[in-house]
N, C-alpha and C. Protein backbone atom coordinates (compact mmCIF):
# COMPACT_ATOMS: atom_id res chain seq x y z
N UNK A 1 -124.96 -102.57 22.67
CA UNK A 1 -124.44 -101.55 23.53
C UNK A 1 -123.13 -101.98 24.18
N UNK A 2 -122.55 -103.28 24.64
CA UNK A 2 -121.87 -103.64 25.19
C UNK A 2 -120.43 -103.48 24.37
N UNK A 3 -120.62 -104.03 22.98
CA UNK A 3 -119.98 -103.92 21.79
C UNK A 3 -119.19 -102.16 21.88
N UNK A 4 -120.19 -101.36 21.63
CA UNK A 4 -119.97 -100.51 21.47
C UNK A 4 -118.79 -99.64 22.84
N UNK A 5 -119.14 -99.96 24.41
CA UNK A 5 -118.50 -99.93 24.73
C UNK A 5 -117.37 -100.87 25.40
N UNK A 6 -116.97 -101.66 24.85
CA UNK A 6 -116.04 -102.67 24.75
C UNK A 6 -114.80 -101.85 23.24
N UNK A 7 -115.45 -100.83 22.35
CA UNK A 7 -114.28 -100.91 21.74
C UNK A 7 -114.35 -99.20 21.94
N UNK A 8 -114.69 -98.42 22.61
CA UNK A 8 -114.37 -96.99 23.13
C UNK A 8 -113.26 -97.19 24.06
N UNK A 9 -113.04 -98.78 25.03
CA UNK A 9 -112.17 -98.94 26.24
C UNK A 9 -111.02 -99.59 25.19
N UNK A 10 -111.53 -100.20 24.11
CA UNK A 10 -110.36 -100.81 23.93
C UNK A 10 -108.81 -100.18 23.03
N UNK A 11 -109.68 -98.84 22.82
CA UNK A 11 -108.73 -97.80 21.95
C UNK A 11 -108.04 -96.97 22.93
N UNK A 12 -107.05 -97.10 22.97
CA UNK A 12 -106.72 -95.44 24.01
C UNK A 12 -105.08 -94.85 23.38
N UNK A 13 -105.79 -94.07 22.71
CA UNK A 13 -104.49 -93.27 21.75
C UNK A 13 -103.23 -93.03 22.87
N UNK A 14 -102.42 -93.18 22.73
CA UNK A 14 -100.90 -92.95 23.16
C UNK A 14 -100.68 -91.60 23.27
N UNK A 15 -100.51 -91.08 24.73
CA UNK A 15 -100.32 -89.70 24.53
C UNK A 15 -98.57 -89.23 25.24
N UNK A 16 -98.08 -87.91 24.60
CA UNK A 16 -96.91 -87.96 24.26
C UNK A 16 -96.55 -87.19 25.59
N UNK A 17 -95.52 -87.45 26.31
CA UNK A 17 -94.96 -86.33 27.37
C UNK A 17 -94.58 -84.79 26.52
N UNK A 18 -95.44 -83.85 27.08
CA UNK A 18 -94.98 -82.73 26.08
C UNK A 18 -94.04 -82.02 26.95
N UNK A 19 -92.67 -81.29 26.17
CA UNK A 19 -92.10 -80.83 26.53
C UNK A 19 -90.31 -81.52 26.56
N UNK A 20 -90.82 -82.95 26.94
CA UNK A 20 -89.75 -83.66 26.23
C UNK A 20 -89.11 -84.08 24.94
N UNK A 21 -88.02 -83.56 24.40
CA UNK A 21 -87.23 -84.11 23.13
C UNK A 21 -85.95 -83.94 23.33
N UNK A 22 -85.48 -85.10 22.88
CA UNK A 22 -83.97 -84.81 22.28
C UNK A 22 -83.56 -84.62 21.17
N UNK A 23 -83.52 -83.25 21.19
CA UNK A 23 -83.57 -83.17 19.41
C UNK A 23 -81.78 -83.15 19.50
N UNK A 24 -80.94 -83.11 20.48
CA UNK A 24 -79.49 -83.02 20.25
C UNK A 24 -78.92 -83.93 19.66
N UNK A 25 -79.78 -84.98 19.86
CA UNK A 25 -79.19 -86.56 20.33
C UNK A 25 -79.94 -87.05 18.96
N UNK A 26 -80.56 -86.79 17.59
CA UNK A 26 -81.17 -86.78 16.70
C UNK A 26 -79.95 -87.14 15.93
N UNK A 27 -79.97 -88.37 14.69
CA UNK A 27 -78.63 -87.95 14.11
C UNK A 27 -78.69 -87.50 12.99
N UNK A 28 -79.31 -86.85 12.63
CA UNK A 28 -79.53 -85.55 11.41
C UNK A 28 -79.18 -84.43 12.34
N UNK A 29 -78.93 -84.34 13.43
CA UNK A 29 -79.00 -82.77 14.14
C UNK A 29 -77.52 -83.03 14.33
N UNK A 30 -77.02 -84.34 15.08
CA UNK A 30 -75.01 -84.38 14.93
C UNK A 30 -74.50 -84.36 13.97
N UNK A 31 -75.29 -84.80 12.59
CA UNK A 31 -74.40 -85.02 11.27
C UNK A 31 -74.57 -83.30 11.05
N UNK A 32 -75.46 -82.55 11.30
CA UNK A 32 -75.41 -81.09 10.80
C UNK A 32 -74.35 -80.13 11.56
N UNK A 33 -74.93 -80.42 12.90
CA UNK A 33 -73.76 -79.42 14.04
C UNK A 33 -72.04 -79.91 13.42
N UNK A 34 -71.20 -81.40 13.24
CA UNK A 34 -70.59 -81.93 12.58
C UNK A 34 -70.11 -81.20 11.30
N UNK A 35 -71.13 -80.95 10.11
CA UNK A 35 -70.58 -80.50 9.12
C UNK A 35 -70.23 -79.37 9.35
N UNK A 36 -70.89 -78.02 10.23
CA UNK A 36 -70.94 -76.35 10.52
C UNK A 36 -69.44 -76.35 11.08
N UNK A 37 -69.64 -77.30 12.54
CA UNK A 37 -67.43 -77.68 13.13
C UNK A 37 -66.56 -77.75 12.53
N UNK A 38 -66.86 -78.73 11.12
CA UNK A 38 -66.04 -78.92 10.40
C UNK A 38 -65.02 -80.13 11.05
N UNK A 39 -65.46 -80.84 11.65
CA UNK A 39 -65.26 -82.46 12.42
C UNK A 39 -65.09 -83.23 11.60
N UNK A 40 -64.94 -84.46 11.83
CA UNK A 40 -65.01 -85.84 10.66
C UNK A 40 -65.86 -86.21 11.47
N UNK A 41 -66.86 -87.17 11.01
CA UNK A 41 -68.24 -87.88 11.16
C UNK A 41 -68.76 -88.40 9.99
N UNK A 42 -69.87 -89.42 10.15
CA UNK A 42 -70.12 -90.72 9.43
C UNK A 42 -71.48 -89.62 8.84
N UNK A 43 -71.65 -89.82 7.63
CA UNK A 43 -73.01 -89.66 6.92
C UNK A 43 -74.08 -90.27 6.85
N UNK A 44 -75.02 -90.20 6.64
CA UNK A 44 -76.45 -90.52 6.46
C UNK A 44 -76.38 -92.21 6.03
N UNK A 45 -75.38 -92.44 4.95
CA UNK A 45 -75.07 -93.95 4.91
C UNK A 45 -74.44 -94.54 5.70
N UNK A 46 -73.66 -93.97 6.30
CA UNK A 46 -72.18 -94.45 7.07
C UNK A 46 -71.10 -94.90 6.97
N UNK A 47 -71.04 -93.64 5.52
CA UNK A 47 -69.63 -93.43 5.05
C UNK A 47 -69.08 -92.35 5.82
N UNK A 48 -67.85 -91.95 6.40
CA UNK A 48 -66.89 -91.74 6.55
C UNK A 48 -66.44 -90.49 5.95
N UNK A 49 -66.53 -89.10 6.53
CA UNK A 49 -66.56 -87.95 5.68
C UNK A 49 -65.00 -86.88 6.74
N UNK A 50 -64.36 -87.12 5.96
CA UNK A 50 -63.17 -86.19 6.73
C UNK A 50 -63.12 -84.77 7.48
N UNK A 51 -62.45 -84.37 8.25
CA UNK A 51 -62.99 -83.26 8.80
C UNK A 51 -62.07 -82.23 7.83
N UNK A 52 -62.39 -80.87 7.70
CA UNK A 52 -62.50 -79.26 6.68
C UNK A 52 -61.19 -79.14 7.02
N UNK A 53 -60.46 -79.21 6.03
CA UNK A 53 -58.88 -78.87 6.25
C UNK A 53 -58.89 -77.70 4.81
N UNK A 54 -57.50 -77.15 4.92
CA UNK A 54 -57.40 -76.09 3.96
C UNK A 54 -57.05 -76.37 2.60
N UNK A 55 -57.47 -76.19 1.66
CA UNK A 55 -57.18 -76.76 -0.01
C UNK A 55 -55.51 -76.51 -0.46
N UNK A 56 -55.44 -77.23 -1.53
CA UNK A 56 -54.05 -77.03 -2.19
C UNK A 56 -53.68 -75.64 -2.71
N UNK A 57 -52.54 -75.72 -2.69
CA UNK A 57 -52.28 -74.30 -2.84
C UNK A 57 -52.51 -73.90 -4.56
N UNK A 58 -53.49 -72.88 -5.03
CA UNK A 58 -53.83 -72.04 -6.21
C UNK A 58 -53.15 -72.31 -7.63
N UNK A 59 -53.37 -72.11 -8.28
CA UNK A 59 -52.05 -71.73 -9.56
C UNK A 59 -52.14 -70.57 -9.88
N UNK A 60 -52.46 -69.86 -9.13
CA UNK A 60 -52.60 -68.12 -9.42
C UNK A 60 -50.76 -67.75 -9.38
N UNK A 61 -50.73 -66.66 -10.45
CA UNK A 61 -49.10 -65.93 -10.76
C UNK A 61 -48.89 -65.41 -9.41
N UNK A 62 -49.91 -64.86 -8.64
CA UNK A 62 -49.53 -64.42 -7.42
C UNK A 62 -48.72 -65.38 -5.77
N UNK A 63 -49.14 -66.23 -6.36
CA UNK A 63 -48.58 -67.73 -5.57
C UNK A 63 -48.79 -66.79 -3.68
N UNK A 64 -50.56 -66.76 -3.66
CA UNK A 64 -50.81 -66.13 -2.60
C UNK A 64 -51.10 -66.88 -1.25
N UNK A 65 -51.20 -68.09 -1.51
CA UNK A 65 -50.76 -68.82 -0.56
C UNK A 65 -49.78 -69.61 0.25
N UNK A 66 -48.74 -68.97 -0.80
CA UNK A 66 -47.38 -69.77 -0.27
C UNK A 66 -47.03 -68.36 0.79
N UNK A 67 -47.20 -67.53 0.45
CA UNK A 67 -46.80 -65.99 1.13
C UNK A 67 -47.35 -65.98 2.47
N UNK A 68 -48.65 -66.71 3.20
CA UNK A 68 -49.59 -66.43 3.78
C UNK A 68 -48.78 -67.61 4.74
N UNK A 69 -48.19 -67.39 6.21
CA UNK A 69 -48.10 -68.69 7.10
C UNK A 69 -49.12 -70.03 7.31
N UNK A 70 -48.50 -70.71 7.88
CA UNK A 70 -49.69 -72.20 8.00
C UNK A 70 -50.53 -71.78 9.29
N UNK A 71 -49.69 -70.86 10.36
CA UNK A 71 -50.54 -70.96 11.32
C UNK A 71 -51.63 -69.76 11.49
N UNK A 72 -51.24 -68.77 10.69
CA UNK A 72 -53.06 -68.30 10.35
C UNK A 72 -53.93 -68.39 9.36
N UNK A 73 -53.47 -69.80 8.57
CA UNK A 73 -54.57 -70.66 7.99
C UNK A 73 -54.92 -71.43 9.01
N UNK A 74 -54.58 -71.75 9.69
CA UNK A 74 -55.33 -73.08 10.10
C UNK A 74 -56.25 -71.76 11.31
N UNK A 75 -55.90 -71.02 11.83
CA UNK A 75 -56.44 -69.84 12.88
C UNK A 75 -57.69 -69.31 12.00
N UNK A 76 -57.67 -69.39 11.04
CA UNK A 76 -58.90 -68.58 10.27
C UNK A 76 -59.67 -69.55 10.37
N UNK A 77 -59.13 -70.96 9.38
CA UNK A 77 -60.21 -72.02 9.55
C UNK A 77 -60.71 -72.50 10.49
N UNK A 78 -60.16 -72.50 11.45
CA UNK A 78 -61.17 -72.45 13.17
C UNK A 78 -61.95 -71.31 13.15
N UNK A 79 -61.67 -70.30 13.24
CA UNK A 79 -62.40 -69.07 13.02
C UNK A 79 -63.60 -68.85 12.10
N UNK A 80 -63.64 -69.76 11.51
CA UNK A 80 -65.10 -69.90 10.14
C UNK A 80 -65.90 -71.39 10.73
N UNK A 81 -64.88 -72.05 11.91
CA UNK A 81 -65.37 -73.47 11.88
C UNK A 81 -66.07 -72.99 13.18
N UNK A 82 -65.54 -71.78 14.41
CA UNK A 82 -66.66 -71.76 15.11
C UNK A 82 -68.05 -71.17 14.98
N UNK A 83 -68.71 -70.58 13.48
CA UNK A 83 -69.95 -69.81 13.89
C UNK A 83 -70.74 -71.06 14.15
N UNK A 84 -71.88 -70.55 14.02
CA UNK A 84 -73.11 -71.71 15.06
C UNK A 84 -73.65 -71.88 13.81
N UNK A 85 -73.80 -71.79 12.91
CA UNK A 85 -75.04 -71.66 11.52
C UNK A 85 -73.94 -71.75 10.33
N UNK A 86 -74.94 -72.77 9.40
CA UNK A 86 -74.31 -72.15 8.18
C UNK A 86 -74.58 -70.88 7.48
N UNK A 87 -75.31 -70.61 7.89
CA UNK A 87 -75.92 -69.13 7.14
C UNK A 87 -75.44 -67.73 7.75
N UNK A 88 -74.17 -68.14 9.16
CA UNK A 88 -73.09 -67.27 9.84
C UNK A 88 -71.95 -67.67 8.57
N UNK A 89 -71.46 -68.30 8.30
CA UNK A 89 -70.51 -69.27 7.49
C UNK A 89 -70.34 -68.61 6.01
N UNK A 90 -71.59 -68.69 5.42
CA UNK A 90 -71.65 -68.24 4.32
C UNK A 90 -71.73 -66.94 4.09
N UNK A 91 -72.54 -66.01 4.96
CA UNK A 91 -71.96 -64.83 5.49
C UNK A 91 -70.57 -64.06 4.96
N UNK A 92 -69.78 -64.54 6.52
CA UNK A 92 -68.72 -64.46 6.26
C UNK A 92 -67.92 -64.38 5.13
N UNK A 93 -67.71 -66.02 4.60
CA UNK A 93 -67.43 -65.70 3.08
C UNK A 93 -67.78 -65.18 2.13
N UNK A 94 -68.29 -64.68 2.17
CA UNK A 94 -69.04 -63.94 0.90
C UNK A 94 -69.19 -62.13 0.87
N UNK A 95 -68.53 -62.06 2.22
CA UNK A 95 -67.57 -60.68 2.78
C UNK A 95 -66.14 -60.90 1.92
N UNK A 96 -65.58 -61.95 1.83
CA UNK A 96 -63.93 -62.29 1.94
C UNK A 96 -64.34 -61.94 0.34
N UNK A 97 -65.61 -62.57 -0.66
CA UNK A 97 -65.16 -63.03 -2.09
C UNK A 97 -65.82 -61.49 -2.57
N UNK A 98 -64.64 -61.04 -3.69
CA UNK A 98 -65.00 -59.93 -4.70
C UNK A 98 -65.05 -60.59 -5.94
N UNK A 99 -65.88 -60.03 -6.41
CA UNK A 99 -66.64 -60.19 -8.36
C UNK A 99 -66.31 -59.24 -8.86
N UNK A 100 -65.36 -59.22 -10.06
CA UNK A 100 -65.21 -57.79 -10.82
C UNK A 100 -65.28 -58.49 -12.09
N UNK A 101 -66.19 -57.81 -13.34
CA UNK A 101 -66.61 -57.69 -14.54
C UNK A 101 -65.26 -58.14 -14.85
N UNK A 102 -65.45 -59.17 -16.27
CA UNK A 102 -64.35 -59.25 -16.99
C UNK A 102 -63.63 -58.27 -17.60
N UNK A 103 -62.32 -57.69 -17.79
CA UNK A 103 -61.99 -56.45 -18.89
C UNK A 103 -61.92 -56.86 -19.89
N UNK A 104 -61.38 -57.75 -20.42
CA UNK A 104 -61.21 -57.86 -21.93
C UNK A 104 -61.65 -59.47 -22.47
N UNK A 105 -62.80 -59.64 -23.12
CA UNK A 105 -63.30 -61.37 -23.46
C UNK A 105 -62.07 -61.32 -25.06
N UNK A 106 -61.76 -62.53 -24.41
CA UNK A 106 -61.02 -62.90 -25.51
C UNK A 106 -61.21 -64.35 -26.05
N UNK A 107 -62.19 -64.00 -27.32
CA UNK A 107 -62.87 -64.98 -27.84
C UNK A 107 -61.29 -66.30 -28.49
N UNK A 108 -61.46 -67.46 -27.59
CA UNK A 108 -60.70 -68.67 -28.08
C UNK A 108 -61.50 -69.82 -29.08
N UNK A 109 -62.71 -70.14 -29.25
CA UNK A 109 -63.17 -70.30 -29.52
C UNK A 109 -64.35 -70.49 -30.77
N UNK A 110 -65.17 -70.44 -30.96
CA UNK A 110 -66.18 -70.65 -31.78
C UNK A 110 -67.62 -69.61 -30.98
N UNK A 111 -67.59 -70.52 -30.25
CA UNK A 111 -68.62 -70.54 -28.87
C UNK A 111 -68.17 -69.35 -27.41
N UNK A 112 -68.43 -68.15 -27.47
CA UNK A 112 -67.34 -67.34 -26.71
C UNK A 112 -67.98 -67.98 -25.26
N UNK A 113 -67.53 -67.67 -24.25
CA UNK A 113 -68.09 -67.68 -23.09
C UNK A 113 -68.88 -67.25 -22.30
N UNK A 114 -69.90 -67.10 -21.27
CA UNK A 114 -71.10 -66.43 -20.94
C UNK A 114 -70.45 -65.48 -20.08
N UNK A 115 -69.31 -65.75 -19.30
CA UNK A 115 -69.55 -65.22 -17.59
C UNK A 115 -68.89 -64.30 -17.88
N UNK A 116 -69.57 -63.10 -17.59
CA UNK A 116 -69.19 -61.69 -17.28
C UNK A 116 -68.89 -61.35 -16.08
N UNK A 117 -68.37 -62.26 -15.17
CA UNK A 117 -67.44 -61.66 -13.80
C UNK A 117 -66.64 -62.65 -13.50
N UNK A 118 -65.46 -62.34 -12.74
CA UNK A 118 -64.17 -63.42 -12.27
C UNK A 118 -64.66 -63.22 -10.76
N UNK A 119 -64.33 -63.81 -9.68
CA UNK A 119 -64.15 -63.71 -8.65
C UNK A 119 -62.68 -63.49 -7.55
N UNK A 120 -62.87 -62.85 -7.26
CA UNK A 120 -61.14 -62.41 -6.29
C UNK A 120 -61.46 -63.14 -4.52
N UNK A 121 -60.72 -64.35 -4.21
CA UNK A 121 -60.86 -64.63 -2.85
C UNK A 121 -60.13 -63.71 -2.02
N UNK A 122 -60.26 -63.82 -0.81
CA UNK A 122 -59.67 -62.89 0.14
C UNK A 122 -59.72 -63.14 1.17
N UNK A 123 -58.65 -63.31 2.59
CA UNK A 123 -58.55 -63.82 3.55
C UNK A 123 -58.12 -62.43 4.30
N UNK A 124 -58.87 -61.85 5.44
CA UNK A 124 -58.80 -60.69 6.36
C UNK A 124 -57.04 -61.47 7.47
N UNK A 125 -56.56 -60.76 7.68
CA UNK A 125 -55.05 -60.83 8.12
C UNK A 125 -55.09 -59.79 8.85
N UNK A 126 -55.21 -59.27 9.98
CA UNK A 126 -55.20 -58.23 10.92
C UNK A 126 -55.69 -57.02 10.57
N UNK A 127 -56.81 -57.20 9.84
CA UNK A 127 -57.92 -55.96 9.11
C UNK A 127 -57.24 -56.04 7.85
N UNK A 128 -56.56 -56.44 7.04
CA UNK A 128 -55.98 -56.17 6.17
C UNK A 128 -56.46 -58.10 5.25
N UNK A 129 -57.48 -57.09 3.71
CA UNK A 129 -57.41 -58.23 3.18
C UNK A 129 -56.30 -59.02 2.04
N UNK A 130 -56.09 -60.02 1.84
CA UNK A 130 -55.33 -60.65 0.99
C UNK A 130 -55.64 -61.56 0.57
N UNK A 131 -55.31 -62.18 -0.71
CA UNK A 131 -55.66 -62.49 -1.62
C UNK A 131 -55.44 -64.06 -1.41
N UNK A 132 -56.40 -65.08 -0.81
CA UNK A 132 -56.38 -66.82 -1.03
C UNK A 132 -57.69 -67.49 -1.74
N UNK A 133 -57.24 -67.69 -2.55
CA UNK A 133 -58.25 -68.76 -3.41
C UNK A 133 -59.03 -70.01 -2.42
N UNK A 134 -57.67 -70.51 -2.30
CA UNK A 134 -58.39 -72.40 -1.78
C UNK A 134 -58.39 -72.27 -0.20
N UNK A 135 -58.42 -71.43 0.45
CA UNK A 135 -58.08 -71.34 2.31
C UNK A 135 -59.27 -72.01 2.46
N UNK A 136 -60.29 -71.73 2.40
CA UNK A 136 -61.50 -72.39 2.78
C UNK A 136 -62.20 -73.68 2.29
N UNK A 137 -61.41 -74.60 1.19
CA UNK A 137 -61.79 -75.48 0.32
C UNK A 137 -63.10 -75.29 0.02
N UNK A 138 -63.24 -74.46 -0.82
CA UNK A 138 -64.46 -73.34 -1.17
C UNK A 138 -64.70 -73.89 -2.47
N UNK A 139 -65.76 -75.01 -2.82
CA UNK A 139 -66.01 -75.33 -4.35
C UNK A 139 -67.33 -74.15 -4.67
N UNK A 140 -67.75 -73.95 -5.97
CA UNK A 140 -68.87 -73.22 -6.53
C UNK A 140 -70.32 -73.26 -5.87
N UNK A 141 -69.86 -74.93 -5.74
CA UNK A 141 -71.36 -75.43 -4.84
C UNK A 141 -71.86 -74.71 -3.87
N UNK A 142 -70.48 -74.89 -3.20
CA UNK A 142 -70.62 -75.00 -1.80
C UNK A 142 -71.54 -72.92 -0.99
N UNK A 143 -71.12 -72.24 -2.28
CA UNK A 143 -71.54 -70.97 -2.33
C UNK A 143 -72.67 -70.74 -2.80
């Protein structure tokens, strides 16, 4: 009997303050808030990841980013860098990007190609959209 209670006293589970967390202060929660800002901050290894600047300019015939000033690129890209979510983010872009059916496949090949739509980027300019490919350094992935 003594045994028995000698090891009921000798267990006493750890109990948690409820209500307390820092989930801010988490660094999976800074490396995320970080990527949405579009900040530079260290990754999961602690490499060194640059902060969201705007891509090189296109090779489109339209040369639609040379037309477009620097300072409402960089005004948009704040403007996409403040929503709170990526799923505000992606949103957004995906307002800016149009898909229109290919018109004419023009077999080069052997092997023709699958994709039956091109994509048209588009950057809103005082309600008025226009036409930027790389403003957002927008890879396939990343959509």
């Amino acid at each position: 009997m003594e045994n028995r209670e000698l090891a009921e006293t000798a267990y006493k589970p750890r109990k948690r303050v409820s209500g307390i967390r820092n989930s801010e202060n988490y660094k999976q929660n800074k490396i995320k808030k970080a990527k949405i800002s579009g900040e530079a901050h260290k990754n999961h290894k602690g490499n060194d990841v640059a902060s969201r600047q705007t891509g090189a300019s296109c090779r489109c015939t339209l040369k639609c980013m040379e037309l477009i000033p620097e300072d409402v690129l960089q005004s948009t890209l704040q403007f996409v860098n403040k929503f709170d979510s990526k799923n505000a983010q992606d949103t957004y872009l995906q307002i800016l990007i149009e898909n229109k059916e290919i018109q004419r496949k023009r077999p080069r090949s052997e092997e023709p190609k699958k994709r039956e739509f091109t994509f048209i980027y588009h950057i809103k300019i005082k309600g008025v959209k226009k036409c930027a490919r790389k403003l957002f350094a927008v890879s396939m992935e990343f959509l």
